[in-house]
Each structure stands twice: as C-alpha cells, then as structure tokens.
Protein backbone atom coordinates (compact mmCIF):
# COMPACT_ATOMS: atom_id res chain seq x y z
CA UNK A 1 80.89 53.70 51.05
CA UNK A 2 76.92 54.11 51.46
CA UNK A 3 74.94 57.20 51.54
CA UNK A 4 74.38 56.84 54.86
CA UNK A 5 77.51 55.83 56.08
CA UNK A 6 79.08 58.81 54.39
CA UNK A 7 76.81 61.13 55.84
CA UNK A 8 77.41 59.63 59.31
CA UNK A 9 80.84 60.14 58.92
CA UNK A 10 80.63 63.77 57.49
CA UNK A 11 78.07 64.25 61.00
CA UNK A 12 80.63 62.89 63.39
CA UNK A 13 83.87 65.55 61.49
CA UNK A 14 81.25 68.47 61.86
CA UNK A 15 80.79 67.58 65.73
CA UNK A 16 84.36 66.77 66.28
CA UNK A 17 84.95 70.60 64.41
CA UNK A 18 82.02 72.10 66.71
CA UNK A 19 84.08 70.81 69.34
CA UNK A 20 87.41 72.15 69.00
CA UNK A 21 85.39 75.13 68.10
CA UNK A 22 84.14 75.72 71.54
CA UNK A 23 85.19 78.99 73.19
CA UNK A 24 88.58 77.97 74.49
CA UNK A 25 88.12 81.30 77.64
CA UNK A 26 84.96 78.75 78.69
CA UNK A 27 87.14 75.69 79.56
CA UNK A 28 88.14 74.74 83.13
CA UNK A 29 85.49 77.15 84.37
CA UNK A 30 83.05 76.18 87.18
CA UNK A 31 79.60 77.60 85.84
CA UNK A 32 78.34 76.76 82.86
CA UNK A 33 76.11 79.06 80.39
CA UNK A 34 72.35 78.81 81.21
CA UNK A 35 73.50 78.24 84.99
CA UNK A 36 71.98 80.65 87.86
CA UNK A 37 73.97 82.28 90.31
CA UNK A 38 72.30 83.04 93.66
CA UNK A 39 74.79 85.58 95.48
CA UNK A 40 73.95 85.81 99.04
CA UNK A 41 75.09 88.75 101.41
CA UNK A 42 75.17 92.51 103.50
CA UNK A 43 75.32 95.92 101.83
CA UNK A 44 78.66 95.06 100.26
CA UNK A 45 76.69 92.32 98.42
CA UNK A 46 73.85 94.47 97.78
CA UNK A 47 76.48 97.12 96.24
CA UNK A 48 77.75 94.78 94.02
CA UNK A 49 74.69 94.48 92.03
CA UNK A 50 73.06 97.83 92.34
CA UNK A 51 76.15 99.61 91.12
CA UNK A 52 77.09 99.36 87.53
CA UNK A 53 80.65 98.91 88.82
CA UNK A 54 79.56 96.34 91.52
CA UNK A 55 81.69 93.15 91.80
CA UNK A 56 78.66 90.82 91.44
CA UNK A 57 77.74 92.97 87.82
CA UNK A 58 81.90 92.04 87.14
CA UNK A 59 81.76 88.93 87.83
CA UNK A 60 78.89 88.17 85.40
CA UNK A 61 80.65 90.46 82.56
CA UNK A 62 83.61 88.09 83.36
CA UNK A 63 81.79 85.33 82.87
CA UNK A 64 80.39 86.77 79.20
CA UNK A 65 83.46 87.61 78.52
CA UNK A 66 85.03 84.23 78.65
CA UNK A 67 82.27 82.53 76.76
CA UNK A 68 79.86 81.35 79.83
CA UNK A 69 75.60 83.00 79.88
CA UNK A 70 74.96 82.99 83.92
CA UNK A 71 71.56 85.32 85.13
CA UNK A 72 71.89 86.69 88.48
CA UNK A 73 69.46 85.96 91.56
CA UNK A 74 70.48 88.83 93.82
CA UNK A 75 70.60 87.99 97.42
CA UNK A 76 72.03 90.97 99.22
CA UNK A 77 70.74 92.73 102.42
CA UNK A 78 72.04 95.48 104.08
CA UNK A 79 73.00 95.23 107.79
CA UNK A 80 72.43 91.23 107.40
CA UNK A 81 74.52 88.97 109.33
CA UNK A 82 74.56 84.68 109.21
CA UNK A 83 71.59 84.32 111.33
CA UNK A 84 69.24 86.93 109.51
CA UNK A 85 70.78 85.28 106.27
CA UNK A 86 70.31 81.52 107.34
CA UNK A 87 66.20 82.89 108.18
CA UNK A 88 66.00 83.20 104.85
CA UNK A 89 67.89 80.77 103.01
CA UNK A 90 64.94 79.23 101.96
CA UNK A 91 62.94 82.46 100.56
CA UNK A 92 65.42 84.57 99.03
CA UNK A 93 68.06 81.47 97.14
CA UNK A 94 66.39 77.77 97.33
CA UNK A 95 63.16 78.52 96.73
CA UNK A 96 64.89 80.38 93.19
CA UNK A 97 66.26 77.11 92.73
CA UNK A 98 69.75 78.09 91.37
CA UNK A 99 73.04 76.31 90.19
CA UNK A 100 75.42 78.05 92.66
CA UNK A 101 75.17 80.36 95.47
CA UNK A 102 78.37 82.26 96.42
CA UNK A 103 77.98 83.27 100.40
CA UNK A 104 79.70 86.55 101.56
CA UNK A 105 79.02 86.69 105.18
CA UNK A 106 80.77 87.92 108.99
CA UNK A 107 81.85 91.80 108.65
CA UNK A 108 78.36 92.54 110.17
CA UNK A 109 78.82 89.28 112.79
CA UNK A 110 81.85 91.39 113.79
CA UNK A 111 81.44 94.99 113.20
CA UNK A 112 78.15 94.98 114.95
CA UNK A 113 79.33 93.89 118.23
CA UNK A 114 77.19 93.70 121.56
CA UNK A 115 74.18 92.83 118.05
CA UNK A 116 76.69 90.75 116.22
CA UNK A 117 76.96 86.89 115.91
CA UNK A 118 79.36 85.28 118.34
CA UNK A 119 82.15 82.90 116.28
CA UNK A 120 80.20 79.53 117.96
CA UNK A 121 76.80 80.83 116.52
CA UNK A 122 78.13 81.94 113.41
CA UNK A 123 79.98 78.51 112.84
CA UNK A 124 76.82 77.23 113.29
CA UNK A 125 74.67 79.09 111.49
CA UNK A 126 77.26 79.14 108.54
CA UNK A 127 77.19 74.87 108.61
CA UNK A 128 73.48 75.05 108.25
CA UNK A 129 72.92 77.39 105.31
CA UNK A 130 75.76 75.21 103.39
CA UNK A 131 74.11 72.00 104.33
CA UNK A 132 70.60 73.34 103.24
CA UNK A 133 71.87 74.64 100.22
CA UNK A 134 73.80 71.41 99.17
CA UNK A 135 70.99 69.49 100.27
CA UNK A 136 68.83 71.65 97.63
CA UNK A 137 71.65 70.93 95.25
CA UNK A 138 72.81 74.12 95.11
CA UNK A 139 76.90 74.48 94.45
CA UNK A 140 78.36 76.62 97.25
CA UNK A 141 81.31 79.15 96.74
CA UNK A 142 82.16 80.46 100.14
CA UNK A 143 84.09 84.26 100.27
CA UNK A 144 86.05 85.26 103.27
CA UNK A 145 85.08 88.63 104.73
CA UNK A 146 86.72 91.44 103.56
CA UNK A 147 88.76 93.93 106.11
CA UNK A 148 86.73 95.95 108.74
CA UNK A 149 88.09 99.38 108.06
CA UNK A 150 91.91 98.95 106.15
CA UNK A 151 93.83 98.61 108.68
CA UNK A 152 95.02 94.58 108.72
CA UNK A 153 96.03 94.80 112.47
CA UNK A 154 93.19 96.71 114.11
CA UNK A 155 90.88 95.15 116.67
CA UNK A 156 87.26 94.20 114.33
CA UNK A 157 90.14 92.56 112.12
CA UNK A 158 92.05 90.48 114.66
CA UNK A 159 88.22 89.74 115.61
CA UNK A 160 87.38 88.29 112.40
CA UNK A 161 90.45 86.37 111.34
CA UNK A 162 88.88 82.80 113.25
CA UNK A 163 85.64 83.45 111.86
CA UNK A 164 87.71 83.81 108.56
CA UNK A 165 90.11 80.84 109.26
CA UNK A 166 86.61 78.69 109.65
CA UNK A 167 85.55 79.19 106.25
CA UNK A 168 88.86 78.30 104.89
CA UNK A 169 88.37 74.69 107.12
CA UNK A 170 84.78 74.32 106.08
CA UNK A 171 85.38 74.97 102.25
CA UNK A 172 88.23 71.51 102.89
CA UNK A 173 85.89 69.51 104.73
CA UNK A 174 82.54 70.16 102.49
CA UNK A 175 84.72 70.23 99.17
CA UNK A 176 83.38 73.99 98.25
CA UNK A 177 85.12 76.67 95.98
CA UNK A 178 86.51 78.95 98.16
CA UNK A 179 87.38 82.50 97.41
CA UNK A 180 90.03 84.41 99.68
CA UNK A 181 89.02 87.28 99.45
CA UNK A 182 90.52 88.85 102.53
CA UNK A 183 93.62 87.82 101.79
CA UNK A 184 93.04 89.23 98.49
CA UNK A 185 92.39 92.79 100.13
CA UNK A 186 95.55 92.65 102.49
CA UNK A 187 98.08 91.54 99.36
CA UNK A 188 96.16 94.16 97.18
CA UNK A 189 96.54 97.10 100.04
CA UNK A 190 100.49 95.74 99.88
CA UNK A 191 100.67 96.30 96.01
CA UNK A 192 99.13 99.29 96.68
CA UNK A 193 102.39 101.30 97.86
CA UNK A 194 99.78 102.88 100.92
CA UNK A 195 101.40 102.85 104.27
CA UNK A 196 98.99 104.85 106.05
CA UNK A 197 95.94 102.72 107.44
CA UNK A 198 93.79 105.27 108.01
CA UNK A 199 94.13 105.85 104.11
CA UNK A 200 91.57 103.72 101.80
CA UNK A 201 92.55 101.84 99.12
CA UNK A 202 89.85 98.97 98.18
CA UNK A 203 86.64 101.47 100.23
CA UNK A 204 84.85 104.50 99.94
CA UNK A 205 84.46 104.06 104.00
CA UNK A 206 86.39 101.40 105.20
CA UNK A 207 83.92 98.65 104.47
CA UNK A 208 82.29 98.98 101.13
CA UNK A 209 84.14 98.61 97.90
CA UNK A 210 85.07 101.17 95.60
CA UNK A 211 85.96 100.67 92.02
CA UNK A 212 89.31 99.03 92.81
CA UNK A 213 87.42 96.84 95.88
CA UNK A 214 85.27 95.69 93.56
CA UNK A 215 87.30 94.79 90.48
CA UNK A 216 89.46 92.83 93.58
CA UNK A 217 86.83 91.17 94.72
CA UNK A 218 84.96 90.09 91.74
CA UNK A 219 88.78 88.63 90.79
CA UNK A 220 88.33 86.78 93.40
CA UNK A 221 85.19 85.37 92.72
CA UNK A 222 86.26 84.41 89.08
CA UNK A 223 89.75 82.82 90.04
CA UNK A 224 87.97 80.78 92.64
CA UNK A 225 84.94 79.40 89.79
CA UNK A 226 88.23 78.50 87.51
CA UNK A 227 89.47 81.34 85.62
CA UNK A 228 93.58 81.46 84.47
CA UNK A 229 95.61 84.64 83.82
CA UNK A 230 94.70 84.46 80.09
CA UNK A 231 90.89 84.28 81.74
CA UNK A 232 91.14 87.07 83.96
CA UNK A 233 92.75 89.09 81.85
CA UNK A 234 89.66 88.98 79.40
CA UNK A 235 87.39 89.46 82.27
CA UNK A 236 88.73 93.12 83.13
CA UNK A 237 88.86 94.32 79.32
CA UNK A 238 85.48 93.82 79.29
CA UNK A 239 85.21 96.04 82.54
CA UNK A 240 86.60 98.50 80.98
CA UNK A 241 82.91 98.68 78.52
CA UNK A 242 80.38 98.86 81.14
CA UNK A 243 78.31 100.82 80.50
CA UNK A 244 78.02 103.82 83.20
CA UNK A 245 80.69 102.89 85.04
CA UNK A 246 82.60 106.36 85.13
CA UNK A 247 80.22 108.96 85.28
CA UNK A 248 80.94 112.33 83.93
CA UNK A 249 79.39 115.73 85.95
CA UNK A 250 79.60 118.35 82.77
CA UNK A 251 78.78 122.17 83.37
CA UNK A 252 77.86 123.99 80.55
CA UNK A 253 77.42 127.72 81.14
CA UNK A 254 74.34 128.76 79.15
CA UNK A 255 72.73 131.95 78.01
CA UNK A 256 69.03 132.61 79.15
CA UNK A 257 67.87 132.61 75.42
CA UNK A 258 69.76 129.24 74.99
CA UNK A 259 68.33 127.74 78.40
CA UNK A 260 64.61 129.20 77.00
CA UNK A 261 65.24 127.27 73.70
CA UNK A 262 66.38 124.30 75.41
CA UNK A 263 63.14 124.08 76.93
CA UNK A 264 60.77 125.17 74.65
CA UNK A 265 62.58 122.22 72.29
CA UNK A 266 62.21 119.84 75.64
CA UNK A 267 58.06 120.66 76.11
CA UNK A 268 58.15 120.22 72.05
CA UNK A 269 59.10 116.56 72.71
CA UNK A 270 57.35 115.96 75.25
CA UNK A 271 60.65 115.11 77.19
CA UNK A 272 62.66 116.05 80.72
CA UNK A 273 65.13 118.63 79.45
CA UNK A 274 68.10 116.59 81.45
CA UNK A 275 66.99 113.71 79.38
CA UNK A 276 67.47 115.68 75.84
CA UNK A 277 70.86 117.25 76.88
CA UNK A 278 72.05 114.01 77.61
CA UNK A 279 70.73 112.45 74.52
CA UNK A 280 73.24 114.83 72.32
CA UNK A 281 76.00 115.06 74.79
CA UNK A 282 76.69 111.20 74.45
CA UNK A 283 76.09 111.35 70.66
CA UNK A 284 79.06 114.48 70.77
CA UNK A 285 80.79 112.27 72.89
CA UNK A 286 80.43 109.44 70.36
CA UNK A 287 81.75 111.19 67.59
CA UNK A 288 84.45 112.13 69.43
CA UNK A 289 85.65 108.52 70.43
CA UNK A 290 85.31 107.44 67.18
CA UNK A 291 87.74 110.05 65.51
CA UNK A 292 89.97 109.46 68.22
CA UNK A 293 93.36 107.70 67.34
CA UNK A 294 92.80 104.26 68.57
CA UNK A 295 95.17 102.69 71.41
C-alpha cells in the first residue's frame, strides 16, 4: 500500500472514530451547537431569563447538558400580547437573525379582557409573525399558553382553550415543533396530589412560574426540540448546579466590636461589607460541601 493511500485510510478510521465519538445526549435533537435561539413572549417569558431559575436559562442548561452550545436572544415583554409582539417581530427577533424562535403568546390576549386580543385577531396576528419568521428562515417552536390562575375549569381558562386548540392546528398545517405546554401544567397540577384550585402549584400568583413552573415548562420546551427520557433526565441534573438558584437569607447575630471590625476590614479593602461577608460565607459553605458524605 502507498504512503498516501495508507494515510488516507488511517484519515477516513480517525473520522469514522470522531464520529461514533459524538456526544450520543446531542442526537435526535432539533438545535444544533452554534445555533441562536430567539424566545419571544410576556412577563412569563421575560421571567424565564431574568431569573437564574427561569425556564428559558433551563432550557439552555438542558441544551449544554446534552452536548448542544445555543446563545440566547431574549425576546420577552411584560404585559405583551400577539399584536404588540407581531409590531415588533422585525426589531426585537429577525432583525437578530436567529436559528429558531420559540413563541409563547395568549395569557395576556385573554387575561386582559375589554384590552385583550379577540381569538379572530389573535389567529391572525399569530399566522403573520410565523409566516414572517419562516419567511426570514427562522425555525418556529410554538408553546401553548399556560393556565390563567390554576384552576383548569375557571372562566380566563375555558376562554383560552380555542386560542390554545389553534396553535395545536397551526403547528400541523405549517409543520412547526409544538410544545404543549398547557397540557403540561394541567397533567403536572394532577401529579401534584393538590385538589384545591385556589392552591398554587406551578405559580407564585397564578400566572408566573415558580421553580416547579419553570422546570415544567422548560421540559416542555426540550421534549418538543427532541429530547428522550435519557435526555431529559440529564437536562434537570444539571438544574440542580445553577448557580443561585436557591438562595439562602443567613442571620448572624454579631457583637458591636465584631460589626466595627467587620467594617474597618471592609473600608481596608476598599469593598461593600455585604460583599466581604459573602465572600467567606460561600468559601465556609464550600468547605462544608466538600467534607460532606457524597450522595
């Protein structure tokens, strides 16, 4: 055999090994590393990214998790429903020029009322942001709205299940990803054991997601761009790292000499004296996680 044929063969076994090599959690998934994800929506959206614990900050520590690099264009305004978010489309995701867009829009539509959307306006206004945004080549993941207040058979909800049941049909006809995320929040209230619907589950007030909203959302989100069991599973052991997630209020009672020294050492470094507490309560905590039995 030649020099060069050898070394052609010895290229093509390295790329067939590279191969088999790839992350097996980033097969079968949707988005690809180096992809954008533009996610469009209200204050629930806007949550999701400016908490730590947000479902659009899970759903990218998902993706990481499983093997797959996306950034983030975040796209969410409070109090915004599909005609404030169809103005602009353009501005806040095409113009960004991203991979995917998922669109979370209709609890405002709804909840707002008399200043809401009607379900003819909103169909509308729903078709055009998905045509513009396929039209920009944009990949569109539509989510249903999630429940207005927790109570499945209360008035906003029986309100929004058409505009909800139109998504569903428009993800079929256009070919989109779709994920169900109301559904998702009725079979996870269920699970939940809670019979009481004045009780939250999933919501700090009804609406917007607390911990367990979000994690059930951002599920969502990652079963619907591809992720299996094995997938998901992944996803929400790497929840459990983020950082800041679970907050910790600690009272220390202090002396007035130890208080005194505290800031005298604070004004010596030129530093907040919250900031230098801090600093050696998480190295305390540190040590103490790491002497901790394990499991």
């Amino acid at each position: 055999m030649s020099m060069k044929k050898h070394l052609l063969k010895n290229i093509i076994a390295i790329a067939c090994c590279l191969a088999v090599a790839l992350p097996a959690a980033a097969q079968n998934i949707a988005v690809k590393s180096g992809e954008a994800i533009a996610f469009m929506g209200d204050s629930i959206t806007a949550g999701g990214w400016s908490q730590p614990l947000g479902y659009v900050r899970l759903v990218v520590a998902g993706l990481k998790a499983n093997g797959v690099e996306a950034t983030v264009i975040p796209a969410g305004t409070s109090g915004h429903k599909s005609n404030q978010m169809l103005e602009r489309l353009d501005r806040d995701i095409i113009a960004k020029k991203p991979q995917w867009m998922t669109l979370s829009c209709g609890v405002n539509d709804v909840w707002h009322g008399a200043r809401g959307v009607s379900l003819e306006d909103y169909k509308t206004n729903i078709t055009q942001i998905v045509d513009k945004a396929q039209a920009a080549n944009i990949k569109v993941m539509l989510l249903t709205s999630t429940m207005i207040m927790e109570d499945a058979n209360n008035e906003l909800n029986q309100k929004l299940a058409p505009y909800n049941d139109f998504l569903r049909e428009l993800a079929k006809e256009k070919g989109l990803l779709l994920a169900d995320l109301n559904a998702d929040m009725r079979a996870a209230r269920l699970a939940s054991g809670e019979t009481d619907p004045k009780k939250n589950v999933l919501t700090g007030d009804g609406v917007h997601m607390n911990a367990a909203g979000n994690q059930m959302m951002a599920t969502g989100v990652l079963r619907a761009f591809g992720f299996n069991q094995a997938q998901l599973k992944t996803a929400r052991e790497a929840w459990l790292d983020v950082p800041s997630s679970s907050p910790v209020n600690a009272k220390i009672a202090l002396t007035l000499r130890q208080y005194e020294q505290l800031q005298k050492a604070a004004k010596a470094q030129d530093r907040p004296l919250d900031d230098l507490v801090n600093e050696h309560l998480q190295k305390y905590i540190d040590s103490l996680l790491a002497s901790a039995p394990k499991g």
